[in-house]
PDB file of N, CA and C in Angstrom:
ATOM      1  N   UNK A   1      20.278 -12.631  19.152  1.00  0.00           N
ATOM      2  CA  UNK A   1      19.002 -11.964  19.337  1.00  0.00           C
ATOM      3  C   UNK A   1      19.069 -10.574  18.706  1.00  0.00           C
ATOM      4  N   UNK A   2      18.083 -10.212  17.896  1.00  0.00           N
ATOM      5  CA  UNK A   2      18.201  -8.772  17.241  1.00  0.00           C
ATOM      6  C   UNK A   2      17.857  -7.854  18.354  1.00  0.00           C
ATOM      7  N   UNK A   3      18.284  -6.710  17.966  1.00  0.00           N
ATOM      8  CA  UNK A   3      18.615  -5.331  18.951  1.00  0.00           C
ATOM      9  C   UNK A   3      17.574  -4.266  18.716  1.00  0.00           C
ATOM     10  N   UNK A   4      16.382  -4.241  19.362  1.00  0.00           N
ATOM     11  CA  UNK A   4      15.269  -3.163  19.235  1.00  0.00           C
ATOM     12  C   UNK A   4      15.654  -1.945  20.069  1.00  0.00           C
ATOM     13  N   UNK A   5      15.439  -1.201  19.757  1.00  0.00           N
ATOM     14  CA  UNK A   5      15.178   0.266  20.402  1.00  0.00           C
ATOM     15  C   UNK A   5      13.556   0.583  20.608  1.00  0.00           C
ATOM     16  N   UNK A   6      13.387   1.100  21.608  1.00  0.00           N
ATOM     17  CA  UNK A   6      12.157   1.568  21.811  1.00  0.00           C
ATOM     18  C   UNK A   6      11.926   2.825  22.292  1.00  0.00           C
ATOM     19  N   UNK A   7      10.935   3.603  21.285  1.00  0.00           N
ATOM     20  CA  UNK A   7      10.747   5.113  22.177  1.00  0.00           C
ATOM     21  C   UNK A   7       8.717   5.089  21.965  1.00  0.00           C
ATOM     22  N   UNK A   8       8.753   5.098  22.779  1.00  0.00           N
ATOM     23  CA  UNK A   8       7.091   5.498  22.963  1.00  0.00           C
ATOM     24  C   UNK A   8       6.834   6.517  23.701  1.00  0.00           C
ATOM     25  N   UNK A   9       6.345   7.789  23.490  1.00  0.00           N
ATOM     26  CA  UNK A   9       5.958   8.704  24.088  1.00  0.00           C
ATOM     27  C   UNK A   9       4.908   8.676  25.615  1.00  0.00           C
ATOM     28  N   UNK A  10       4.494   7.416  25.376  1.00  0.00           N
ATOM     29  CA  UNK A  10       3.155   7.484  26.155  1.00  0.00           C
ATOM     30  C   UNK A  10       3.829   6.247  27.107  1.00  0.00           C
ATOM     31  N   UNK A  11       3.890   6.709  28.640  1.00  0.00           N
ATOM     32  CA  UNK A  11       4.345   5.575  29.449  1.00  0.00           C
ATOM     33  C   UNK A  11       3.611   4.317  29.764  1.00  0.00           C
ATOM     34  N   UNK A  12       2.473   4.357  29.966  1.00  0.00           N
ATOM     35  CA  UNK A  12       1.456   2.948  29.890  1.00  0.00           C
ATOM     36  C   UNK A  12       1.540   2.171  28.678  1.00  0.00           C
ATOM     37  N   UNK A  13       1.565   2.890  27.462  1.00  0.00           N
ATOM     38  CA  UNK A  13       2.019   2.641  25.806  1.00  0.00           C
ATOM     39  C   UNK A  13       3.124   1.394  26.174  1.00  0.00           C
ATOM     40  N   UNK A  14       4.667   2.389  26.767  1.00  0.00           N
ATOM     41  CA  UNK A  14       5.562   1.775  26.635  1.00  0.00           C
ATOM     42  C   UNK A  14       6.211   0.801  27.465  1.00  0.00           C
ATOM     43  N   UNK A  15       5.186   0.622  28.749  1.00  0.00           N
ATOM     44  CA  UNK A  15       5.347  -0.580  29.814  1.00  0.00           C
ATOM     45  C   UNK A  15       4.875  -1.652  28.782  1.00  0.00           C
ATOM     46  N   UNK A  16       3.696  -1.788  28.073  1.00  0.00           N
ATOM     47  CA  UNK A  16       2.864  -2.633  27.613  1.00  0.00           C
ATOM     48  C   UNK A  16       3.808  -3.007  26.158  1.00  0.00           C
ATOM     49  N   UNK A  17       4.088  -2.262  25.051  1.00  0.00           N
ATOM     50  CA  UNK A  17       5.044  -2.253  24.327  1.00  0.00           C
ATOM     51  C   UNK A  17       6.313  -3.456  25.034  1.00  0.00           C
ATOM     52  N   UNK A  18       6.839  -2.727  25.863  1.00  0.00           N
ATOM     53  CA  UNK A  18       8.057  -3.452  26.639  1.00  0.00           C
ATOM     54  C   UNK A  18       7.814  -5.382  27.084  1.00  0.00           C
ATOM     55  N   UNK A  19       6.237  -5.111  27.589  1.00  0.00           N
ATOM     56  CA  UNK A  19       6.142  -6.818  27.806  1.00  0.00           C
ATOM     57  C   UNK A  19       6.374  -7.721  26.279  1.00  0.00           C
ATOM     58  N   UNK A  20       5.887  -7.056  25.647  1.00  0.00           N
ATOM     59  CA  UNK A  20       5.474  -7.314  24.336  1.00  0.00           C
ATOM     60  C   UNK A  20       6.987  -8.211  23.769  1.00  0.00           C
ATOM     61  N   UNK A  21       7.666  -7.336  23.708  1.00  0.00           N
ATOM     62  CA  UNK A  21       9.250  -7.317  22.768  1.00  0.00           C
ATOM     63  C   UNK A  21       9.876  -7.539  23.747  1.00  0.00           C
ATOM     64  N   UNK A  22      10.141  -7.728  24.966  1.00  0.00           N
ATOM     65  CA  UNK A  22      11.235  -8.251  25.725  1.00  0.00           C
ATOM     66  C   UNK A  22      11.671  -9.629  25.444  1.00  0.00           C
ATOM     67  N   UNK A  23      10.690 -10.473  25.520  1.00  0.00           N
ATOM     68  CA  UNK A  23      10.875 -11.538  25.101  1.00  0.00           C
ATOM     69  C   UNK A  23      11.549 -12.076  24.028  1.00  0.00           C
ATOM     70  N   UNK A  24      11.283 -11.264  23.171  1.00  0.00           N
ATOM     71  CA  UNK A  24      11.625 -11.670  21.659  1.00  0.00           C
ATOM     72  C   UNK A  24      12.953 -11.077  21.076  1.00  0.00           C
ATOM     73  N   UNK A  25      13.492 -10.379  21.966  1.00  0.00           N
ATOM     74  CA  UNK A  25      14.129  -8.724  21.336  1.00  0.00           C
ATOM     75  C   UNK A  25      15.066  -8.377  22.696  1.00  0.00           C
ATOM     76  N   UNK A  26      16.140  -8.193  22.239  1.00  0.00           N
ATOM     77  CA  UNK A  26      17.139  -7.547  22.931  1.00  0.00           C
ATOM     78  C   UNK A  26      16.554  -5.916  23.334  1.00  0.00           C
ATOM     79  N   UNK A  27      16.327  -5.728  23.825  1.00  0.00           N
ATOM     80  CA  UNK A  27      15.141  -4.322  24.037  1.00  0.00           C
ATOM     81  C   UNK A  27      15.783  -3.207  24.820  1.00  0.00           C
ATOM     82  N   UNK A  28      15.840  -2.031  24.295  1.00  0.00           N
ATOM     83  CA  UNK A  28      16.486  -1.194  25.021  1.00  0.00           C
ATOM     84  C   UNK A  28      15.257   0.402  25.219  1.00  0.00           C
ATOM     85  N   UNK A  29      14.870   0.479  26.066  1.00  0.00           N
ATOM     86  CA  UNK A  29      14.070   1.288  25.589  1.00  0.00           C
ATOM     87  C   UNK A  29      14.528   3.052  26.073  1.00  0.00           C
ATOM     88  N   UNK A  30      14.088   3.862  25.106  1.00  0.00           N
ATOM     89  CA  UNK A  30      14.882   5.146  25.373  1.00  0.00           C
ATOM     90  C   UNK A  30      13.939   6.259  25.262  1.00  0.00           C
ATOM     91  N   UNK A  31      13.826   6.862  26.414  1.00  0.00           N
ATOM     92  CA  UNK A  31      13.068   8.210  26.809  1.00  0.00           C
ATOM     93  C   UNK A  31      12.838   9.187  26.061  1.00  0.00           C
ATOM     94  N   UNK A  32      14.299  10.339  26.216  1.00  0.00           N
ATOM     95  CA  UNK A  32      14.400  11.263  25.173  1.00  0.00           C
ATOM     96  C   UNK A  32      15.313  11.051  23.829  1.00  0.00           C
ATOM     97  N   UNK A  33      15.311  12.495  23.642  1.00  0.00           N
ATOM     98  CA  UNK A  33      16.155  12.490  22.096  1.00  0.00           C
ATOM     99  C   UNK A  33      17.747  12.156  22.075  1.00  0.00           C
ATOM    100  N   UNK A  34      17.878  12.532  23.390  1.00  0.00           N
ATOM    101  CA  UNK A  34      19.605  12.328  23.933  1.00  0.00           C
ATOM    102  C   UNK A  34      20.067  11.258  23.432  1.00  0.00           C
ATOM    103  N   UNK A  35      19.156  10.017  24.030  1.00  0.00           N
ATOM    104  CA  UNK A  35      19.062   9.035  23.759  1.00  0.00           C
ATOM    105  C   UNK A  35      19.676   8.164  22.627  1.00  0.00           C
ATOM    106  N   UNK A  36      19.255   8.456  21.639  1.00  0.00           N
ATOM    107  CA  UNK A  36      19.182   8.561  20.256  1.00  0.00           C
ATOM    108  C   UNK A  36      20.394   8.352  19.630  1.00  0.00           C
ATOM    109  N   UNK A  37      21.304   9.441  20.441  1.00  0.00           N
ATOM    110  CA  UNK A  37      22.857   9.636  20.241  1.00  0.00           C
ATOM    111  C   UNK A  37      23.661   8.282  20.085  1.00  0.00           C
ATOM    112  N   UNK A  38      23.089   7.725  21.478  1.00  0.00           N
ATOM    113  CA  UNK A  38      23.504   5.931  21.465  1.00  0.00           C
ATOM    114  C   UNK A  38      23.331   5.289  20.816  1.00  0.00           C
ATOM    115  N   UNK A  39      22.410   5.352  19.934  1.00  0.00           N
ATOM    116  CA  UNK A  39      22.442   3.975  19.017  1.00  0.00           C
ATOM    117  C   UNK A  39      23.338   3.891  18.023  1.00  0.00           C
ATOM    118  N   UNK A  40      23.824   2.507  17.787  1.00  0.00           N
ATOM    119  CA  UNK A  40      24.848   2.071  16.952  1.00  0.00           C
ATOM    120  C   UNK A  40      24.355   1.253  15.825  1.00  0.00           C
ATOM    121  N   UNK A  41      25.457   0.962  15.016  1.00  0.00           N
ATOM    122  CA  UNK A  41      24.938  -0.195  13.816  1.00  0.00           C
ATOM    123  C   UNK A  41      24.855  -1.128  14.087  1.00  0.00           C
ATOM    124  N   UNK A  42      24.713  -1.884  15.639  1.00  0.00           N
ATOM    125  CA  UNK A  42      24.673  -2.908  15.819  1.00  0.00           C
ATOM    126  C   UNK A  42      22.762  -3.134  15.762  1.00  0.00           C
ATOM    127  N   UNK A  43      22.359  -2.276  16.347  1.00  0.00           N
ATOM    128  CA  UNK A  43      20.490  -1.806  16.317  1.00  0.00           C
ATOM    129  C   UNK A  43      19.794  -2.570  15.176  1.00  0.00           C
ATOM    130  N   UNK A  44      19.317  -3.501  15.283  1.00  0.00           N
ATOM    131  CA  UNK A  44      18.174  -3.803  13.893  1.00  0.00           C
ATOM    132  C   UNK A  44      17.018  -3.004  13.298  1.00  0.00           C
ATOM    133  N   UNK A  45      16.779  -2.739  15.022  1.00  0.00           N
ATOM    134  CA  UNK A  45      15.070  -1.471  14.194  1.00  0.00           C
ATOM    135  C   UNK A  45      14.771  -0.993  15.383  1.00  0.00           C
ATOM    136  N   UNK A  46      14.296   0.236  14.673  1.00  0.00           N
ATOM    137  CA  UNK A  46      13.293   1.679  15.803  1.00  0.00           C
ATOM    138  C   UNK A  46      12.418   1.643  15.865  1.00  0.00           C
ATOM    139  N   UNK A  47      11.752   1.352  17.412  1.00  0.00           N
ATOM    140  CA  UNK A  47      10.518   1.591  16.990  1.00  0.00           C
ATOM    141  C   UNK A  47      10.256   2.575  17.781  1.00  0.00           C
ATOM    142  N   UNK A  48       9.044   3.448  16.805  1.00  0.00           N
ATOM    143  CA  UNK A  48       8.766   4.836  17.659  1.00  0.00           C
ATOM    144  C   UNK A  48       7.305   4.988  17.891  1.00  0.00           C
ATOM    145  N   UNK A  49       6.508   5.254  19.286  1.00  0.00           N
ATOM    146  CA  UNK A  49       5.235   5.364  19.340  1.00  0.00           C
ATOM    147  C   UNK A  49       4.971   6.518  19.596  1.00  0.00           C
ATOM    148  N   UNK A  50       4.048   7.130  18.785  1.00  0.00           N
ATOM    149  CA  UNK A  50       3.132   8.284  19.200  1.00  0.00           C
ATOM    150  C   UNK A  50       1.626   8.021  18.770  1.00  0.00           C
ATOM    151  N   UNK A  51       1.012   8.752  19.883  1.00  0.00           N
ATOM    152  CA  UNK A  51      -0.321   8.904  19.985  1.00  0.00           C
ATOM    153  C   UNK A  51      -1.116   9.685  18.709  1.00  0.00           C
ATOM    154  N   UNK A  52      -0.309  10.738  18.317  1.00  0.00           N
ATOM    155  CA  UNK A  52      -0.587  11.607  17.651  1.00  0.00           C
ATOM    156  C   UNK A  52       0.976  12.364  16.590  1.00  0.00           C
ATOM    157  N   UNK A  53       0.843  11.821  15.482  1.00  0.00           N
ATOM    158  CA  UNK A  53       1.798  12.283  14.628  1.00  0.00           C
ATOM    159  C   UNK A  53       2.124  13.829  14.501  1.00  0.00           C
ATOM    160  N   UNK A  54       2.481  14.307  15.019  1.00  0.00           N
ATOM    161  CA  UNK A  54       2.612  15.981  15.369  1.00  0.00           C
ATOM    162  C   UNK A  54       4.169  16.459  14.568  1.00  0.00           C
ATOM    163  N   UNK A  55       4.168  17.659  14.995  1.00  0.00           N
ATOM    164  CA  UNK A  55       5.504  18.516  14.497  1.00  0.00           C
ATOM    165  C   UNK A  55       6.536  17.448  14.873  1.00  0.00           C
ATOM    166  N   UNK A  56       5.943  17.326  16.572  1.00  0.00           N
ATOM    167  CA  UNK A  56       7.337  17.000  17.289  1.00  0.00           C
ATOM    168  C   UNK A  56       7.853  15.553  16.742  1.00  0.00           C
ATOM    169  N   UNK A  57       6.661  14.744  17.227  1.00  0.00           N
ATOM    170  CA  UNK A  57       7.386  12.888  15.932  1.00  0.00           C
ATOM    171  C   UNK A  57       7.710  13.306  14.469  1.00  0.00           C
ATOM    172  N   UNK A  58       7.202  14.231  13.838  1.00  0.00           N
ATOM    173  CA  UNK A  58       8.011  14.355  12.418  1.00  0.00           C
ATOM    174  C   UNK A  58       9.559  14.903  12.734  1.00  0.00           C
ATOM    175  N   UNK A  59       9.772  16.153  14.005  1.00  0.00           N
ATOM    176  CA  UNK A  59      11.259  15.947  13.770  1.00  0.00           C
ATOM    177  C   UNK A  59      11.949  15.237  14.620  1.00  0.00           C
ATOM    178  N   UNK A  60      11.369  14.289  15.735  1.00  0.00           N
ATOM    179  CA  UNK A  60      12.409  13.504  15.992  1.00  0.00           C
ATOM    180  C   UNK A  60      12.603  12.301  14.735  1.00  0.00           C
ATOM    181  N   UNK A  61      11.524  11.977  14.055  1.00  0.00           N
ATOM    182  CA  UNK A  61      11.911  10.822  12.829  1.00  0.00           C
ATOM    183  C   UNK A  61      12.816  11.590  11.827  1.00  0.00           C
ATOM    184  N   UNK A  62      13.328  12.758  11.633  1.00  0.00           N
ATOM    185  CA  UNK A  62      13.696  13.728  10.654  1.00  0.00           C
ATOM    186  C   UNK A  62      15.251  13.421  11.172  1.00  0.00           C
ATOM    187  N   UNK A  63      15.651  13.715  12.599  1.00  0.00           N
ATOM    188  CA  UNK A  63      16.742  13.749  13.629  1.00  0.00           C
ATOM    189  C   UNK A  63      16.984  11.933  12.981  1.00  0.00           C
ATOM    190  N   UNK A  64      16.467  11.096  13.328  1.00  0.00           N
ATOM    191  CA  UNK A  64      16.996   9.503  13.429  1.00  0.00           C
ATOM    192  C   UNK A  64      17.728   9.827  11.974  1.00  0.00           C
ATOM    193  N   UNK A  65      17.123   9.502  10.844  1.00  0.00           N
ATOM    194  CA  UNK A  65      16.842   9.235   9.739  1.00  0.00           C
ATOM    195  C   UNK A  65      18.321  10.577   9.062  1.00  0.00           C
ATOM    196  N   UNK A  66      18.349  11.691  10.091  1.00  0.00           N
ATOM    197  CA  UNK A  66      20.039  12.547   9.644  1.00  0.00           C
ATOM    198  C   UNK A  66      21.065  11.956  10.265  1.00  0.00           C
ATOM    199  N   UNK A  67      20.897  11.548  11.478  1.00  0.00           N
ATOM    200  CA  UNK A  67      22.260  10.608  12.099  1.00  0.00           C
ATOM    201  C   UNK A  67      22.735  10.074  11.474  1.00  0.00           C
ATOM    202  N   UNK A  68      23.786  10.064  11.193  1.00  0.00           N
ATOM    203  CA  UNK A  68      24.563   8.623  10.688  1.00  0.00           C
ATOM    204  C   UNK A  68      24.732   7.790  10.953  1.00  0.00           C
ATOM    205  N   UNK A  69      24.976   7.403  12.389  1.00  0.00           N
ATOM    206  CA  UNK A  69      24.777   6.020  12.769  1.00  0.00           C
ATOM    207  C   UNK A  69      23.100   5.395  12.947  1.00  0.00           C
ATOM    208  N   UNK A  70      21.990   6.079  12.675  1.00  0.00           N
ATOM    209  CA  UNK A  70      21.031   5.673  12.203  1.00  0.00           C
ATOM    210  C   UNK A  70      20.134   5.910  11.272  1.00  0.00           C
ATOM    211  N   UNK A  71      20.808   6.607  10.174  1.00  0.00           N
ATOM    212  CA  UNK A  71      20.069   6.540   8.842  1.00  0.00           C
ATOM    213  C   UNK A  71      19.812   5.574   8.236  1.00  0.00           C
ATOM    214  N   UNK A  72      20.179   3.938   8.139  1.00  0.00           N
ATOM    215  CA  UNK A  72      20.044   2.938   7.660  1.00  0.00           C
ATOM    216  C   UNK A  72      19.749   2.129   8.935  1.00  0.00           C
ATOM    217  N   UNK A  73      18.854   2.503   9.480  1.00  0.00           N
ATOM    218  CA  UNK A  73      18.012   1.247  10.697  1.00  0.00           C
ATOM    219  C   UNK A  73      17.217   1.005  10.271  1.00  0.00           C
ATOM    220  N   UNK A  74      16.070   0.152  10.092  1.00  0.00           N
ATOM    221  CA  UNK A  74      15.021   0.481   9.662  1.00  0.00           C
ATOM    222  C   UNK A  74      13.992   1.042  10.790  1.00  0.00           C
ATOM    223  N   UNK A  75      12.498   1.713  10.737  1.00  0.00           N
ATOM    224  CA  UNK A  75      11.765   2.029  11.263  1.00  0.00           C
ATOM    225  C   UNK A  75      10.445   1.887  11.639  1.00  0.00           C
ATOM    226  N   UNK A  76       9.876   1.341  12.449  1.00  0.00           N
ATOM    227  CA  UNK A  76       8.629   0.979  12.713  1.00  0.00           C
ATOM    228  C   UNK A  76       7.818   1.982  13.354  1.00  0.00           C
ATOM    229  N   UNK A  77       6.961   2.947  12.574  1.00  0.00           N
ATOM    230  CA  UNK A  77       6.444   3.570  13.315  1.00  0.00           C
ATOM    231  C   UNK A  77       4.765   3.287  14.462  1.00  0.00           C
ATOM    232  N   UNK A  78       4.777   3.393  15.163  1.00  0.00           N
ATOM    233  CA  UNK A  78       3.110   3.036  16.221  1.00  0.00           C
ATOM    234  C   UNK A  78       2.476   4.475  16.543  1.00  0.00           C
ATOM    235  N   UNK A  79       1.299   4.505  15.630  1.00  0.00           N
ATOM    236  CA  UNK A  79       0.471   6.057  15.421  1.00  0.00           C
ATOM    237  C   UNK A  79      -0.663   5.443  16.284  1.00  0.00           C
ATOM    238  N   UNK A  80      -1.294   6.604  16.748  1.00  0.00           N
ATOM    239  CA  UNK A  80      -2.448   6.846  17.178  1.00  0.00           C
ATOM    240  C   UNK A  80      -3.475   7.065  15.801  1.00  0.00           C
ATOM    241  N   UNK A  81      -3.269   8.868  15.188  1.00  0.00           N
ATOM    242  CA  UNK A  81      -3.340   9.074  14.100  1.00  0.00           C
ATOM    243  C   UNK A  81      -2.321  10.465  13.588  1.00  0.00           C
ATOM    244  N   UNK A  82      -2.492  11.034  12.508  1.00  0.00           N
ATOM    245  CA  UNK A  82      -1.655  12.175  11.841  1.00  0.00           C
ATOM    246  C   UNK A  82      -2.079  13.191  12.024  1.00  0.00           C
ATOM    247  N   UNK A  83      -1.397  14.091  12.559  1.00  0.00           N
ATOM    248  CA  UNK A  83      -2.707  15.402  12.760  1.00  0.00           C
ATOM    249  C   UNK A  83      -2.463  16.425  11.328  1.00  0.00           C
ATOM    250  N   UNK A  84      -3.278  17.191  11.299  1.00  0.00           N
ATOM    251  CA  UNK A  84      -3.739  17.264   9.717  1.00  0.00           C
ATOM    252  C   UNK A  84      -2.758  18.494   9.545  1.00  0.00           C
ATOM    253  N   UNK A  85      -2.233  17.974   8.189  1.00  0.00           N
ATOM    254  CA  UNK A  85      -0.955  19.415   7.633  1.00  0.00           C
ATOM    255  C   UNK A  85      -0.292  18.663   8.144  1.00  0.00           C
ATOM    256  N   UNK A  86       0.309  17.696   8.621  1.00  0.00           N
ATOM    257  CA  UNK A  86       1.674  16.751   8.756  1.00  0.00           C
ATOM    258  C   UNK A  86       1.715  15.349   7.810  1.00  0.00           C
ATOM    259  N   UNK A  87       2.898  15.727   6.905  1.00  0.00           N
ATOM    260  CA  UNK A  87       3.161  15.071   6.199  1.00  0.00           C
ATOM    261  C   UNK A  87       4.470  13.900   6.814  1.00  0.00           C
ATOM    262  N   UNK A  88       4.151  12.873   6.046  1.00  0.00           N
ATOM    263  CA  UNK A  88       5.564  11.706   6.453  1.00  0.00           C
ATOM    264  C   UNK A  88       6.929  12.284   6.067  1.00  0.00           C
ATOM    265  N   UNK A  89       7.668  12.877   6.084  1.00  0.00           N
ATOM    266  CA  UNK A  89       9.401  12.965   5.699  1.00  0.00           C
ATOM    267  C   UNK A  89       9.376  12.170   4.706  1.00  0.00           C
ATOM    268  N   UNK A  90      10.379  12.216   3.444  1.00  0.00           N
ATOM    269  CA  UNK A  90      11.065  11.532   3.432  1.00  0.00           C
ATOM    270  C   UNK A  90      12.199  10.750   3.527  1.00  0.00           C
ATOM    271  N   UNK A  91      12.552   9.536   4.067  1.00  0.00           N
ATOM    272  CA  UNK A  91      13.878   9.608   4.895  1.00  0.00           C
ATOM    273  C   UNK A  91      14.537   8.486   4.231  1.00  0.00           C
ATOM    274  N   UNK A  92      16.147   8.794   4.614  1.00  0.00           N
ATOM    275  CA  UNK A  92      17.071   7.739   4.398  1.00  0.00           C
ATOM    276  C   UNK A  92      16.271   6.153   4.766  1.00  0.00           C
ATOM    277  N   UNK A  93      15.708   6.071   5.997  1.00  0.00           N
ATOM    278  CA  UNK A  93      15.625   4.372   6.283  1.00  0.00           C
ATOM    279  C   UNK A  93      14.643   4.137   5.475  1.00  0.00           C
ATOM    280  N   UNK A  94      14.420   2.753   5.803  1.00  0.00           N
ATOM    281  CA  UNK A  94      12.804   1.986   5.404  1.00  0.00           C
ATOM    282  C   UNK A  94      12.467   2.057   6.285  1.00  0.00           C
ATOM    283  N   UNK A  95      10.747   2.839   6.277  1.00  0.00           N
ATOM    284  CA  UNK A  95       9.984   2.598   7.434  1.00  0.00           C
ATOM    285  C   UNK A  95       8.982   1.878   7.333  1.00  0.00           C
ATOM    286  N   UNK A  96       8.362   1.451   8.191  1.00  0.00           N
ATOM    287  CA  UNK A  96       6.521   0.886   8.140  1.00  0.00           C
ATOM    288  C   UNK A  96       5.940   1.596   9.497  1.00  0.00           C
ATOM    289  N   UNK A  97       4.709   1.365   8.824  1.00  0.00           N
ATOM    290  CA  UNK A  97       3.589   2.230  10.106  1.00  0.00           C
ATOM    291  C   UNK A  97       2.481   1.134  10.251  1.00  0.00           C
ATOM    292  N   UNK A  98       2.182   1.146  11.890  1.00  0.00           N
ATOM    293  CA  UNK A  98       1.095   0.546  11.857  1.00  0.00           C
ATOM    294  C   UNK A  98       0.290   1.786  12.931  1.00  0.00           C
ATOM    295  N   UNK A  99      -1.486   1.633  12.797  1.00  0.00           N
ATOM    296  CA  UNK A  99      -1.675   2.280  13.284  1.00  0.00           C
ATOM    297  C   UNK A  99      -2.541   1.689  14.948  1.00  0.00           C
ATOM    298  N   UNK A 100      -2.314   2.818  16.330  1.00  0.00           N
ATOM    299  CA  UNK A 100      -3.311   2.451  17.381  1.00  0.00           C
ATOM    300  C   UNK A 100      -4.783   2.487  16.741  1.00  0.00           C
ATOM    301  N   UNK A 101      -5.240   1.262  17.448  1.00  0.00           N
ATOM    302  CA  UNK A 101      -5.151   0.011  18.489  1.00  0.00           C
ATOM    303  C   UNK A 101      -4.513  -0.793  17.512  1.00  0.00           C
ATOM    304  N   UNK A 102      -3.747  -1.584  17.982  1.00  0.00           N
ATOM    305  CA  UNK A 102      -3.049  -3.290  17.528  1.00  0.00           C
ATOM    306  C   UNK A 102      -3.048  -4.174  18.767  1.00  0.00           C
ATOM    307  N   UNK A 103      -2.850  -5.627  18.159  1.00  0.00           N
ATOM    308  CA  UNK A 103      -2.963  -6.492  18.963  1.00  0.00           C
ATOM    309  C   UNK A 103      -1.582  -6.859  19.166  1.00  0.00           C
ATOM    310  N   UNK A 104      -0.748  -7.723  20.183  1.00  0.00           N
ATOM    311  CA  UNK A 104       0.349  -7.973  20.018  1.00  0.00           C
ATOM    312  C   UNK A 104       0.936  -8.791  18.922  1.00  0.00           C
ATOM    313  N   UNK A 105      -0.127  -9.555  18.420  1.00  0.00           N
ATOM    314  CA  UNK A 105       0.391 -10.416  16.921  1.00  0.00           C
ATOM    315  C   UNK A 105       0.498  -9.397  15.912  1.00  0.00           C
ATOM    316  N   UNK A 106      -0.346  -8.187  16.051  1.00  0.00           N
ATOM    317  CA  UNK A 106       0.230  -7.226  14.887  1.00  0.00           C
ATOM    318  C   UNK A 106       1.076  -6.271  14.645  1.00  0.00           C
ATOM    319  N   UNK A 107       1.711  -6.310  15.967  1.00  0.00           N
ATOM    320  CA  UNK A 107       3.087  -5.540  16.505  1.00  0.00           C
ATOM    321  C   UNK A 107       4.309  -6.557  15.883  1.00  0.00           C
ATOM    322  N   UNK A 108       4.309  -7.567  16.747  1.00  0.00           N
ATOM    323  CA  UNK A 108       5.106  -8.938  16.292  1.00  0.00           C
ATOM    324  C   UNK A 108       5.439  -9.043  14.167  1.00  0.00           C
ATOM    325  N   UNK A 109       4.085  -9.202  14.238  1.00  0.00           N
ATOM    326  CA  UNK A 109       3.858  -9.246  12.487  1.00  0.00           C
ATOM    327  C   UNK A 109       4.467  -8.321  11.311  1.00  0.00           C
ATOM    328  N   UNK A 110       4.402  -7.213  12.211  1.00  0.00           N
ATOM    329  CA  UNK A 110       4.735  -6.048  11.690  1.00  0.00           C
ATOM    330  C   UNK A 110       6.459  -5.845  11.553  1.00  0.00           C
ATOM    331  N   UNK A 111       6.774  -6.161  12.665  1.00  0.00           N
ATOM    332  CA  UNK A 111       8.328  -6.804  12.860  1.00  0.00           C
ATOM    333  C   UNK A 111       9.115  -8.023  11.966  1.00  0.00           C
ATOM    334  N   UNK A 112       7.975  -9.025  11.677  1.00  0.00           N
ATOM    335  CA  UNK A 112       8.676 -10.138  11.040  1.00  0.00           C
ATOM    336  C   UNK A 112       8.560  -9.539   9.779  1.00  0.00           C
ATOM    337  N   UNK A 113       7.824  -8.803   9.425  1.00  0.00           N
ATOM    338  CA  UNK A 113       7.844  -8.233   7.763  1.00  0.00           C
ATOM    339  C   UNK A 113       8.755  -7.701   7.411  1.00  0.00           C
ATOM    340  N   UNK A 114       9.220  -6.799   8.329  1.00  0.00           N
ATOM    341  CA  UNK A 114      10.301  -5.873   8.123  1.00  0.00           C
ATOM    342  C   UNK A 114      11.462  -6.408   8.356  1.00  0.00           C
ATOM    343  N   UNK A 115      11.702  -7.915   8.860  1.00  0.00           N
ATOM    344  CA  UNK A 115      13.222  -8.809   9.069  1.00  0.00           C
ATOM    345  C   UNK A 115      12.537  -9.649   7.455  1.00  0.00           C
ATOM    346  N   UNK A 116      11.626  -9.785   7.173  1.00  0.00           N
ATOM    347  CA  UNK A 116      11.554 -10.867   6.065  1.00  0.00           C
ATOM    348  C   UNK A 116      12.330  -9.930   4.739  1.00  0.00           C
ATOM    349  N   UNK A 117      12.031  -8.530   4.712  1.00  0.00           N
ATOM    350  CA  UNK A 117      12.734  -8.015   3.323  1.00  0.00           C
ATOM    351  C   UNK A 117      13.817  -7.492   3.737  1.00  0.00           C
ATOM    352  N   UNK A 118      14.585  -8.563   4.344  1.00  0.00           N
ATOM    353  CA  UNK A 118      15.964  -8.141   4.319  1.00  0.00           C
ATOM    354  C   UNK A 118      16.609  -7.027   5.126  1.00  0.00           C
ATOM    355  N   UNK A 119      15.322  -5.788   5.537  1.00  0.00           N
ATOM    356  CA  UNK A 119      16.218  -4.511   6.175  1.00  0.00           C
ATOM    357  C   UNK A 119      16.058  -4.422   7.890  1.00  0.00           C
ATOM    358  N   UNK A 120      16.131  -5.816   8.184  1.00  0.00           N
ATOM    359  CA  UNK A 120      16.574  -5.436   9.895  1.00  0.00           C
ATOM    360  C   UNK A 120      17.744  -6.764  10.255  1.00  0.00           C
TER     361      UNK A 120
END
């Protein structure tokens, strides 16, 4: 079973997130940045939710993407939207973005894309 990480900022987000991928996904889901520290190369993919693409999700994706043990994860990001004057990084992993609202087939979907080219 592949190894998800989950960080969603928003706790109702990430109960609902959690039903979602438990099933499917070795699921670990992680609060803060501490967090982060833990992940290993065993991890297939990150996924990170925010409501609102701010300072703060550009540098925790800035933080993943310098680690070494997770510069080559790949990344799924879950936006609300970008708030304006914030640009994407560019980073070591492959990422994809989808944006709020999605349905669970486009969470799922979004996942099989990113195992179909090879980087999870």
């Amino acid at each position: 079973m592949k190894s998800v990480k989950l960080f969603e900022a928003n706790e109702e987000n990430r109960k609902i997130y959690s039903i979602i991928l438990k099933n499917k996904f070795d699921l670990e889901i992680i609060i803060d940045k501490e967090d982060f520290k833990n992940i290993n190369a065993k991890t297939n993919l990150i996924v990170l939710g925010f409501n609102t693409f701010d300072k703060r999700a550009c540098e925790i994706l800035i933080a993943i993407s310098s680690l070494n043990t997770t510069s080559k994860i790949p990344i799924l990001l879950l936006l609300g939207f970008v708030e304006m004057g914030i640009n994407f990084p560019t980073l070591n992993n492959p990422f994809n973005v989808i944006y709020k609202p999605f349905t669970a087939s486009n969470l799922l979907n979004a996942i099989s894309m990113i195992q179909e080219n090879d980087v999870c």
